[in-house]
Protein backbone atom coordinates (compact mmCIF):
# COMPACT_ATOMS: atom_id res chain seq x y z
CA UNK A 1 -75.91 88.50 -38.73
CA UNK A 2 -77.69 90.55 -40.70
CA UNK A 3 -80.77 89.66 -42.78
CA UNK A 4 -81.23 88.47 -46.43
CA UNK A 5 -84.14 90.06 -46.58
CA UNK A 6 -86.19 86.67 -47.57
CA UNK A 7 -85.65 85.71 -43.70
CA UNK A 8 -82.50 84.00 -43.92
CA UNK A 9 -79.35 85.47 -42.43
CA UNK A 10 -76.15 86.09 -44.21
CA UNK A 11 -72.71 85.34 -42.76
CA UNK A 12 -71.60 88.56 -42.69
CA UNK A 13 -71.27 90.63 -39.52
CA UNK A 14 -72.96 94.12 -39.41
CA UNK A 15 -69.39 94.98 -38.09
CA UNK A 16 -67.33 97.64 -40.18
CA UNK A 17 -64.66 94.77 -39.32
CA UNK A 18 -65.23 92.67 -42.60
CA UNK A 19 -62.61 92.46 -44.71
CA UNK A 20 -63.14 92.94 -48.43
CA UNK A 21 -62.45 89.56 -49.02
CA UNK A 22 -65.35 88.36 -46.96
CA UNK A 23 -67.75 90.89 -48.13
CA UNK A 24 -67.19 89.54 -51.71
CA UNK A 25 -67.53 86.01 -50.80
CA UNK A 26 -70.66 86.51 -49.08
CA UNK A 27 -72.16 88.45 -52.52
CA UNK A 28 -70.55 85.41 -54.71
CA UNK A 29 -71.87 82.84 -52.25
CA UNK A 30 -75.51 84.63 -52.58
CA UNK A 31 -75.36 84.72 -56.10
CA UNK A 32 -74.01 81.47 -57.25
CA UNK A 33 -76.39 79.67 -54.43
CA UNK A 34 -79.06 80.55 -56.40
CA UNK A 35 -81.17 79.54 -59.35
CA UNK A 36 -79.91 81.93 -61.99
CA UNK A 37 -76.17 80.77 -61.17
CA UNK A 38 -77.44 77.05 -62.39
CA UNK A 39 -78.89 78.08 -65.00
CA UNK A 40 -75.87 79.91 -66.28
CA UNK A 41 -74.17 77.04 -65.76
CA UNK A 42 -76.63 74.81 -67.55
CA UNK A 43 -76.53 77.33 -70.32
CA UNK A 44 -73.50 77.29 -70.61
CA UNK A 45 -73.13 73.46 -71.47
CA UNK A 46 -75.92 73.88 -73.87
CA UNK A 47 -73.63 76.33 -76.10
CA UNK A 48 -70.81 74.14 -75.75
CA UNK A 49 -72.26 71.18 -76.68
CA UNK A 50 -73.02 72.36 -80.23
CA UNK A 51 -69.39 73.78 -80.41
CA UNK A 52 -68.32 70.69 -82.00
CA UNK A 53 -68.98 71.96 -84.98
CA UNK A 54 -66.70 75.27 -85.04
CA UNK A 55 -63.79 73.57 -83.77
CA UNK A 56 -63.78 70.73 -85.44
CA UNK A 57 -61.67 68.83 -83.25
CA UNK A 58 -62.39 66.50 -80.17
CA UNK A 59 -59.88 67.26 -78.12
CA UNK A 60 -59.91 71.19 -78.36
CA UNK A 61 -63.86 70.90 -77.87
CA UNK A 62 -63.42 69.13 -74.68
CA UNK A 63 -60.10 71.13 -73.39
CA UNK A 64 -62.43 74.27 -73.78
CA UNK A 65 -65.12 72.67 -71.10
CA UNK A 66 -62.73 71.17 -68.98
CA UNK A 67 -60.77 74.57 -69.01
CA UNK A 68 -63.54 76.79 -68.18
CA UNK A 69 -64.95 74.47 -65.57
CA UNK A 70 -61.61 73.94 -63.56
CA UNK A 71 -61.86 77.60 -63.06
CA UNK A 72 -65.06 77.74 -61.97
CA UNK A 73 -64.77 75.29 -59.54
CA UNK A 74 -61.50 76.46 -58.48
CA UNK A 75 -62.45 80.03 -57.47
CA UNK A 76 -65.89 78.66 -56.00
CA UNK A 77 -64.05 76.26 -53.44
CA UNK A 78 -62.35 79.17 -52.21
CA UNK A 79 -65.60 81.15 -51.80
CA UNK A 80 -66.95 78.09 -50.27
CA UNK A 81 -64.05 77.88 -48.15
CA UNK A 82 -64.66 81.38 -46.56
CA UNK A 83 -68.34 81.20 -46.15
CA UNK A 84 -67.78 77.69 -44.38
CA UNK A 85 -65.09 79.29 -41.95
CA UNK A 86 -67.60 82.15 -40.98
CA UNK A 87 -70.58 80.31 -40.88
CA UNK A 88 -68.39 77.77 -38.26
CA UNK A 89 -66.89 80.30 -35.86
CA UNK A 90 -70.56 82.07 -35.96
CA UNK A 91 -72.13 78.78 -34.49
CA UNK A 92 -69.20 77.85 -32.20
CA UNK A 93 -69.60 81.52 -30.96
CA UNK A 94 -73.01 81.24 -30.29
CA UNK A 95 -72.89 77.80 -28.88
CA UNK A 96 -70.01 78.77 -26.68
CA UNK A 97 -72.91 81.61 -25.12
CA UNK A 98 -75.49 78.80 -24.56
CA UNK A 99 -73.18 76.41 -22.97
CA UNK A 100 -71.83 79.77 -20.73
CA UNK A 101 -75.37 80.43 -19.75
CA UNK A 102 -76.49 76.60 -19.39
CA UNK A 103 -73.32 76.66 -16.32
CA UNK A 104 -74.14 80.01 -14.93
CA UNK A 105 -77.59 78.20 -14.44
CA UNK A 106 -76.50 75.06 -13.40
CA UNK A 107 -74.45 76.72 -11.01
CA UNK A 108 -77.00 78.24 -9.41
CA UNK A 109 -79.61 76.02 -9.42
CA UNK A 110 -77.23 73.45 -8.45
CA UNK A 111 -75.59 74.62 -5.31
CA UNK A 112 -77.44 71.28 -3.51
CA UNK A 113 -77.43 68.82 -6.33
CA UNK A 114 -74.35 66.80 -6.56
CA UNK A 115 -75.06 65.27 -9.84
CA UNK A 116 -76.20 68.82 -11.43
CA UNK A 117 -72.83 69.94 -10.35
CA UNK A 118 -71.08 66.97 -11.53
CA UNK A 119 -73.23 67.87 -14.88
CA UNK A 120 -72.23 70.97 -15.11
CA UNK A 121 -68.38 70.48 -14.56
CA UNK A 122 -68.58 67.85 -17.65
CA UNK A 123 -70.13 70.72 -19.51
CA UNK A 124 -67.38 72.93 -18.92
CA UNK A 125 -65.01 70.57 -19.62
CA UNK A 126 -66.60 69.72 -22.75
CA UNK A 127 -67.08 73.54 -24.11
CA UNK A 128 -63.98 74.85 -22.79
CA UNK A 129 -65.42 76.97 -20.18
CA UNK A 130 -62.28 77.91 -17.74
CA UNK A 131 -62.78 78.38 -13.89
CA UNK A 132 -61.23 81.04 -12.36
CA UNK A 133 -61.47 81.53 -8.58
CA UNK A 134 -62.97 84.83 -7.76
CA UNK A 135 -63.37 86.13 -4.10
CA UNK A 136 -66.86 86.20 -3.03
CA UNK A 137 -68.85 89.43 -4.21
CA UNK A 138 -66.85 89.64 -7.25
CA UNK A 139 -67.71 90.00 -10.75
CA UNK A 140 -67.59 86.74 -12.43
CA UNK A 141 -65.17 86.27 -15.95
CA UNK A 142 -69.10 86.64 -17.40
CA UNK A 143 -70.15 90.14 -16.06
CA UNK A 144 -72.41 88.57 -13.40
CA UNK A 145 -71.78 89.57 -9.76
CA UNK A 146 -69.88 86.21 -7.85
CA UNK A 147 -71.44 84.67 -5.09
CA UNK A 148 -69.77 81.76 -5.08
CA UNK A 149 -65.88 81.38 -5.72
CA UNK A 150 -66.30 80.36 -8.88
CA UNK A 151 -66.07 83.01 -12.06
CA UNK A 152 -66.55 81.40 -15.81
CA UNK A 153 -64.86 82.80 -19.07
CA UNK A 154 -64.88 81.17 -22.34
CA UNK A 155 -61.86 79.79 -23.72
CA UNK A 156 -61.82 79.31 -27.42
CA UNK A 157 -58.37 77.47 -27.38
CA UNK A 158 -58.42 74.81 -30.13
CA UNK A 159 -61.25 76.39 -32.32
């Protein structure tokens, strides 16, 4: 994630892999999260409620609210849509890391601890984490040299 530059991160990876889609979303979602975009909008309820007067005629005063502001909202749910989708698979990506580091530990630390291993299994269960047998000495699914027979790997099956 990259920064904001007023310390908050945007959603956007600093990978060249963003599609232009995303890279437009993440302008929009900057833009209409902020306090010019509301007071656009406030704006522009103040012009139309004086309209009345040049078209003369309830229902094609209201139609020309209702219009514009179905389209608003309709492209903004789809903006919203997208940022909510990245910001989601950016947590469960970085959540998936902690929980793969919290077992590596608890591994380790737990080679005498019953409960910490029974811990630690529930953990794994709970993330996702796979085991894969390994044969002493090598590598673990998570880069680490094995010394037990155990090697991790996330699985992001059903996210």
């Amino acid at each position: 994630m990259r920064s904001r530059g007023n310390g908050y991160p945007t959603l956007l990876a600093a990978s060249s892999r963003t599609s232009f889609f995303d890279r437009f979303a993440e302008r929009a979602a900057r833009v209409t999260g902020g306090a010019m975009f509301f007071s656009a909008c406030v704006l522009l309820v103040v012009i139309w409620a004086p309209s009345y007067f040049v078209f003369q005629d309830l229902n094609t005063w209201q139609l020309v609210i209702n219009t514009a502001t179905t389209i608003i909202t309709f492209l903004l749910v789809a903006l919203l849509q997208n940022s909510q989708r990245r910001t989601e698979e950016a947590v469960n990506q970085k959540l998936d890391a902690l929980a793969d580091g919290l077992a590596d530990l608890m591994h380790h630390l737990g080679k005498d601890d019953p409960e910490l291993r029974k811990d630690m299994k529930d953990l794994r269960s709970a993330v996702g984490i796979e085991h894969i047998a390994t044969h002493e000495g090598h590598a673990h699914g998570n880069g680490h040299p094995g010394t037990a027979a155990v090697g991790d790997s996330l699985s992001s099956a059903g996210r």
